[in-house]
Protein backbone atom coordinates (compact mmCIF):
# COMPACT_ATOMS: atom_id res chain seq x y z
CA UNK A 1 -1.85 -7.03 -15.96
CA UNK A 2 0.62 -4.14 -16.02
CA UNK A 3 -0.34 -0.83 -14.55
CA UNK A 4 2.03 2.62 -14.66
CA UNK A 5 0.76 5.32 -12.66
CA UNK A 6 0.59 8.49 -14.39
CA UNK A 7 2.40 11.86 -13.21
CA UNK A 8 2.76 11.90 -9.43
CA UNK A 9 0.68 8.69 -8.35
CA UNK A 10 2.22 5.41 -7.39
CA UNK A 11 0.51 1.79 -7.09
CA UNK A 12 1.18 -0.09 -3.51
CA UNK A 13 0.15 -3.25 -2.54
CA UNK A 14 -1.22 -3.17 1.23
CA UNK A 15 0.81 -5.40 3.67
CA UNK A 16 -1.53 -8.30 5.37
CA UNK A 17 -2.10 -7.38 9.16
CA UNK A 18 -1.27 -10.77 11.38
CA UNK A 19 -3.98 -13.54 11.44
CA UNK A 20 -3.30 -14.33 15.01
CA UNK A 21 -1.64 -12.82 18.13
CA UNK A 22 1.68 -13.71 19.80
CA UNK A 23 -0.22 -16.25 22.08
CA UNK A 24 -1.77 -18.03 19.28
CA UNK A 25 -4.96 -16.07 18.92
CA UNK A 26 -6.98 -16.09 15.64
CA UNK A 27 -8.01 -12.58 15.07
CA UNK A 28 -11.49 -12.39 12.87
CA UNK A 29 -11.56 -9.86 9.84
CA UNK A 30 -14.30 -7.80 12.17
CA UNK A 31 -11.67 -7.11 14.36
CA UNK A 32 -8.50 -6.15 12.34
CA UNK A 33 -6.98 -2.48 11.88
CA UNK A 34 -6.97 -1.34 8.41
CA UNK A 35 -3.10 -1.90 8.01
CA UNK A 36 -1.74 1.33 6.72
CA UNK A 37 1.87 -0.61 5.36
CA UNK A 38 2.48 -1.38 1.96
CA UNK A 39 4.71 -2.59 -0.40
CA UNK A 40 5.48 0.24 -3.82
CA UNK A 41 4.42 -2.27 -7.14
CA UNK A 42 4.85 0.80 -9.75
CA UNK A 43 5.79 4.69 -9.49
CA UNK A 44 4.75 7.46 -12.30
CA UNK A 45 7.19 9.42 -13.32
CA UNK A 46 6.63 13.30 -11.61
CA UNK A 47 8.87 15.27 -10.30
CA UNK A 48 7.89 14.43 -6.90
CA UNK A 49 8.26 10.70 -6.51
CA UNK A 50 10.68 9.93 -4.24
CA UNK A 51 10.26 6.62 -3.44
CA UNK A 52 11.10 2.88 -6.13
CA UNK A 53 9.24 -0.37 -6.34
CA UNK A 54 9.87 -2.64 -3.45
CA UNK A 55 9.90 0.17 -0.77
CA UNK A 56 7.84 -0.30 2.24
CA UNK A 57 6.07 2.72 2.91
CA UNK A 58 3.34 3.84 5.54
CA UNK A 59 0.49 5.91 3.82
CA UNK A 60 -2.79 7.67 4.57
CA UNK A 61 -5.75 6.05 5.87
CA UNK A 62 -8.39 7.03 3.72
CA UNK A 63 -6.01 8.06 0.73
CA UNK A 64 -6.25 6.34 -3.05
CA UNK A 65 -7.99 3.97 -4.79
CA UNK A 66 -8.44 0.68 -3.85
CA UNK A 67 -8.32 -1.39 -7.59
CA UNK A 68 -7.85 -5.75 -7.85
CA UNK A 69 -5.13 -7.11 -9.86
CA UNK A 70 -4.86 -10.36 -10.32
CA UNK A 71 -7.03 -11.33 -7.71
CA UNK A 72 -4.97 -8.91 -4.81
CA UNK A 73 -6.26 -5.80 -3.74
CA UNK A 74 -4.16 -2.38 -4.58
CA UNK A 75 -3.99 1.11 -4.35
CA UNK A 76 -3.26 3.97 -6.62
CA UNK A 77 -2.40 7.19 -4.70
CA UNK A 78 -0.74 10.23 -4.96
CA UNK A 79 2.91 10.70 -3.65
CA UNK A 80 1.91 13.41 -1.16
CA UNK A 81 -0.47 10.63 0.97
CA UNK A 82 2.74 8.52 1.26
CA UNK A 83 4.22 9.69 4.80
CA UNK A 84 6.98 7.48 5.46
CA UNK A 85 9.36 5.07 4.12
CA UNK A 86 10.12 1.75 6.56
CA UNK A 87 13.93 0.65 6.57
């Protein structure tokens, strides 16, 4: 399924925290930060976007909406809850 964010929202795909720790350490799901890294999927086309699919970007934590494609979660958000891009 293809999805184009209107105006200025893009569509990210969050970025998997680790399973386990340096020392080998299974982390369960209870215990894992909500990662706030993802990859840019789509970008509408306002006047604000500043950022192109396959950017890594660091967003809001409670900004968006969370939406499944193809059986991986995704978010739609606005370009102003993006806060930084990751080189």
């Amino acid at each position: 399924m293809k999805i184009k964010p209107l105006g200025n929202r893009v569509l990210i795909r969050p970025i998997e925290a680790e399973e386990k720790t340096a020392s080998g350490l299974y982390i369960p799901d209870s215990a894992k930060e909500k990662t706030l890294h993802a990859e840019v999927i789509a970008v509408g086309e306002g006047e604000l976007v500043k950022v192109k699919p396959g950017d890594k970007v660091i967003h809001e934590t409670y900004g968006g909406s969370e939406i499944e494609i193809d059986g991986k979660k995704h978010i739609v958000m606005d370009i102003k809850d993006i806060l930084a891009l990751v080189e």
